[in-house]
Protein backbone atom coordinates (compact mmCIF):
# COMPACT_ATOMS: atom_id res chain seq x y z
CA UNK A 1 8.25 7.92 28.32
CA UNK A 2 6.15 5.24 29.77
CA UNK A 3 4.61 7.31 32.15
CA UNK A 4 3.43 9.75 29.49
CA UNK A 5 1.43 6.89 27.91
CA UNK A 6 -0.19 5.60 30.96
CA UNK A 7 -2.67 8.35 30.45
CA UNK A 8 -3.33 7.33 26.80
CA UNK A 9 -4.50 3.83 27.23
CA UNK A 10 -8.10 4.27 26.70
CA UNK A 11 -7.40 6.48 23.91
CA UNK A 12 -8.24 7.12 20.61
CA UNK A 13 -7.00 5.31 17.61
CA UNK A 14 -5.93 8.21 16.87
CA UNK A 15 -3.37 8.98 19.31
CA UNK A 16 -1.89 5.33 18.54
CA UNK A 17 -1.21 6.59 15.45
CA UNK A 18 0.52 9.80 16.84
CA UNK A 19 2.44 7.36 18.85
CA UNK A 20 3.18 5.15 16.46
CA UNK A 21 4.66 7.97 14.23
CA UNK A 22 6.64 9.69 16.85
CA UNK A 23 8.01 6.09 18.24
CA UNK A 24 8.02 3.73 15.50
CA UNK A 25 7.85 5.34 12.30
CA UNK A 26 9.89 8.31 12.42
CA UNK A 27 12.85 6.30 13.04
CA UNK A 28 15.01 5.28 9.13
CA UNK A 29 16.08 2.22 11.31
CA UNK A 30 12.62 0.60 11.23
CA UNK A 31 11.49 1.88 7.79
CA UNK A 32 12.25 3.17 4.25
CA UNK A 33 11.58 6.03 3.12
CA UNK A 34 9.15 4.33 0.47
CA UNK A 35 7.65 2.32 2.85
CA UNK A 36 7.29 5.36 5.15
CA UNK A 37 5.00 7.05 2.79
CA UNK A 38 2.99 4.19 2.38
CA UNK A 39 2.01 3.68 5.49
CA UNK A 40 1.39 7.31 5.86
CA UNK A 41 -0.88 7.30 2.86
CA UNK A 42 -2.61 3.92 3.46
CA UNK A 43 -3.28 5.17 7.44
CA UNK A 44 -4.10 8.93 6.56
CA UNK A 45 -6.66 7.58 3.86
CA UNK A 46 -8.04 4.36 5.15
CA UNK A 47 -7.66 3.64 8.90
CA UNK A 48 -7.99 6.99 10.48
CA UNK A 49 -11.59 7.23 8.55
CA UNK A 50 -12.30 3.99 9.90
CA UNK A 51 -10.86 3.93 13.50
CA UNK A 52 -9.55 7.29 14.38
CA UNK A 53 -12.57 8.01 16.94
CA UNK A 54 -12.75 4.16 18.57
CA UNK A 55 -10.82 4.17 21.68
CA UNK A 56 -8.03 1.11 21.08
CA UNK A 57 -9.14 -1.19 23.72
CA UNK A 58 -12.66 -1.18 22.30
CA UNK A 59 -11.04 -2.29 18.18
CA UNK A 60 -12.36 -5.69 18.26
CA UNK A 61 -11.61 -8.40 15.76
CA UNK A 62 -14.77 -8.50 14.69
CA UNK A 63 -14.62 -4.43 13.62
CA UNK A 64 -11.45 -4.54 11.38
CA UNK A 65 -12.85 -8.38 9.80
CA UNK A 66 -15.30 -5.80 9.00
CA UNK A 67 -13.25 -3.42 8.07
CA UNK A 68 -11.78 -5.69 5.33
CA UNK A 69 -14.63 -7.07 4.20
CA UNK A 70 -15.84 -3.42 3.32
CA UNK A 71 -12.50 -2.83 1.69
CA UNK A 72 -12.99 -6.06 -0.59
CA UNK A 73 -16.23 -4.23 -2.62
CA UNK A 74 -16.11 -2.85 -5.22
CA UNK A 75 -16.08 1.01 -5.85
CA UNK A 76 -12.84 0.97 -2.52
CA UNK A 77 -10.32 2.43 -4.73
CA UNK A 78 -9.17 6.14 -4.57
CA UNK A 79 -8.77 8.48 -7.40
CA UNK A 80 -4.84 9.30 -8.54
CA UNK A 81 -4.04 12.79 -7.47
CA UNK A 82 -4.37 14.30 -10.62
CA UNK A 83 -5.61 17.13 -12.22
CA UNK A 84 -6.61 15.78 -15.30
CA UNK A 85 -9.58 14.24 -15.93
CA UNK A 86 -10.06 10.63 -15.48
CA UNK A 87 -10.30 8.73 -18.76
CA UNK A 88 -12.77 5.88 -19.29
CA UNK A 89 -10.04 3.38 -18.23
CA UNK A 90 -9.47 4.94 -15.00
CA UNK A 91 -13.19 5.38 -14.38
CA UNK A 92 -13.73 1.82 -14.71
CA UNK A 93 -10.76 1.03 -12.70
CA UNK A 94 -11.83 2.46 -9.61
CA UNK A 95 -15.51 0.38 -9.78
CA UNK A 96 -13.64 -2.79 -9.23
CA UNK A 97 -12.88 -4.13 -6.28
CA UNK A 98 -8.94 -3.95 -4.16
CA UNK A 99 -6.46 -6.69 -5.40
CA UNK A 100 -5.47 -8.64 -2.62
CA UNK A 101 -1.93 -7.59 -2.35
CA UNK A 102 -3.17 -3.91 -1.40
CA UNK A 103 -5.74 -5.67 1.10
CA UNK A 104 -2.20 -7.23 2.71
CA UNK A 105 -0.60 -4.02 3.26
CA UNK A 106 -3.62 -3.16 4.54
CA UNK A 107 -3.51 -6.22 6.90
CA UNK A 108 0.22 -5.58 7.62
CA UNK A 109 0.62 -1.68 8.96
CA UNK A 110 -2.49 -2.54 11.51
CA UNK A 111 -0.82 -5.47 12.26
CA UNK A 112 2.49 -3.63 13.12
CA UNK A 113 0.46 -1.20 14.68
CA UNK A 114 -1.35 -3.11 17.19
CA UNK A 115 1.58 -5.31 17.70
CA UNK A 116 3.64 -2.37 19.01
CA UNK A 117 0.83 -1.08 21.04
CA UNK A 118 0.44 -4.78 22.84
CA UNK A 119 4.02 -4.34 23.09
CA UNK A 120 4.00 -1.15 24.89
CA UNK A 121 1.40 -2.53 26.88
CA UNK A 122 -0.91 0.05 25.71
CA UNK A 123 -3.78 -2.50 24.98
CA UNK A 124 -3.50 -6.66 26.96
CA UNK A 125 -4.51 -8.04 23.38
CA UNK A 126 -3.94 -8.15 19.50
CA UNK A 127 -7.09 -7.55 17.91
CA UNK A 128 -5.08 -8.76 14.49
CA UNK A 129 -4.65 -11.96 15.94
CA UNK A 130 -8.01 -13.43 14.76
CA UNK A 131 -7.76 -11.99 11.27
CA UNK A 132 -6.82 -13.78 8.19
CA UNK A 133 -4.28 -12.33 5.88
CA UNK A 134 -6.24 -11.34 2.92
CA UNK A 135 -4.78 -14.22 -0.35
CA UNK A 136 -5.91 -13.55 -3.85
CA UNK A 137 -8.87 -15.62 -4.64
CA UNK A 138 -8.17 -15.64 -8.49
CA UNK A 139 -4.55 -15.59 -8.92
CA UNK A 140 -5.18 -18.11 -11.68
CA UNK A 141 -7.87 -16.36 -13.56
CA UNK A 142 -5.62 -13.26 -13.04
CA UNK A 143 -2.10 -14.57 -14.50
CA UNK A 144 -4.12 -15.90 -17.49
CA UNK A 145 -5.37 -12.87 -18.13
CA UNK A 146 -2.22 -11.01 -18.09
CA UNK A 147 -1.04 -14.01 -20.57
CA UNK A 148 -3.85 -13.19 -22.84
CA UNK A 149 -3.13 -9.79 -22.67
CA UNK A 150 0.21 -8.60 -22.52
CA UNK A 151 1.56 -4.89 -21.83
CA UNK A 152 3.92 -4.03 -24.41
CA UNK A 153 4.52 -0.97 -26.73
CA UNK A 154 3.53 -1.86 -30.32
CA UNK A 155 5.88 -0.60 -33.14
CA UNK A 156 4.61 2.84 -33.73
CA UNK A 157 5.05 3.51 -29.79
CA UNK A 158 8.60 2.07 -29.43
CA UNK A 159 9.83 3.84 -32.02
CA UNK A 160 8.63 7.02 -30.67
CA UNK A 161 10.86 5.76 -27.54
CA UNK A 162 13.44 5.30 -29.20
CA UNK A 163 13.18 8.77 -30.52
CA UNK A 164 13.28 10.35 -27.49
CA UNK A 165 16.13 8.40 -25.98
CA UNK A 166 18.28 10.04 -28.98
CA UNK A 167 17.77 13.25 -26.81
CA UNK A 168 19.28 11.95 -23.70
CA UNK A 169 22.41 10.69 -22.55
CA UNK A 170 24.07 7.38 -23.31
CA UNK A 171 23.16 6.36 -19.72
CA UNK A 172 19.91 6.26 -20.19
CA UNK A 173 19.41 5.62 -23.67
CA UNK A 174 21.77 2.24 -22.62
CA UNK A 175 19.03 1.68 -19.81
CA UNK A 176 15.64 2.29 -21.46
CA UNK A 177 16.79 -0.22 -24.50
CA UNK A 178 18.25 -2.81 -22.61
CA UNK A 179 15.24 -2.87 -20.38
CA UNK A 180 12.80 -2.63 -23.62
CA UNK A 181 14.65 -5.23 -25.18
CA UNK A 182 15.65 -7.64 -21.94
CA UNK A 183 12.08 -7.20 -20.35
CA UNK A 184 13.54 -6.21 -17.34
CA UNK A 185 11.80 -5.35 -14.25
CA UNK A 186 12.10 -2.23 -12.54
CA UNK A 187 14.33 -3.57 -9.69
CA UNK A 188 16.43 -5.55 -11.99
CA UNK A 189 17.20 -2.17 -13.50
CA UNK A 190 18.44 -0.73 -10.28
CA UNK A 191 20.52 -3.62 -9.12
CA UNK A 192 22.74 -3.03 -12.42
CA UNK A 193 26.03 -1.36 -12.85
């Protein structure tokens, strides 16, 4: 296998990604499912647009401090894959800019990625290892604003809820209320019996 990739060294970005996929990726030891298709989605959609035609050895720090930097204006997000038209909320959602927390996983599948290729000697150094994890700059401002403005059903939409859970099973009419009424979060939910 290491002979095969000997070859590859000066190439693209692209083919690290191949690599990375057919190596790293591909195997359920080293990822979820879930996490799987995030990194497919966040590399398909963000770094291949940005790096897929630098050769790896030439992906300096400097380019992908850029590269976040560019991510951290506004306007960054992508539209849901939907259909339907965008309603005013969503329109206004995508003019601001990337929380932080999506900047991270940003930060942490090149991270991975480069790591593996320094591993498999592929490039001599991390170009990762002179960027800064991107940290919310107004986690403050932001948990008072959630405070201030909660995200709840009001009465009219809970009861329509509770409706509809008269049409399904005990299960999951058990599930919905306890969760409505116990605020739980989604992974709370799941680690029940």
């Amino acid at each position: 296998m290491r002979i095969i990739f000997m070859d590859l060294v000066i190439s693209s970005f692209k083919v690290l990604i191949l690599i990375f996929f057919t190596i790293f990726i591909n195997n359920p030891k080293n990822l979820s499912i879930t996490t799987l298709n995030v990194y497919d989605n966040i590399i398909e959609s963000r770094l291949i647009p940005a790096f897929g035609n630098d050769r790896i050895n030439q992906i300096s720090t400097l380019k992908i401090i850029s590269f976040f930097h560019e991510m951290e204006k506004p306007g960054m997000r992508k539209p849901p894959n939907s259909k339907r038209p965008l309603s005013e909320k969503q329109k206004a959602k995508l003019l601001e800019p990337l929380d932080a927390s999506t900047l991270a996983i940003f930060y942490r599948v090149l991270k991975n990625i480069f790591s593996l290729a320094v591993e498999w000697k592929m490039i001599k150094e991390n170009p990762m290892e002179g960027v800064k994890k991107p940290v919310a700059k107004n986690t403050k401002e932001k948990l008072i604003k959630q405070r201030d403005n909660p995200q709840y059903y009001d009465e009219l939409e809970a009861q329509k809820v509770v409706d509809a859970l008269y049409k399904e099973t005990r299960k999951w009419r058990l599930l919905v209320l306890g969760s409505m009424m116990g605020g739980f979060r989604r992974g709370e939910l799941i680690g029940l019996e």
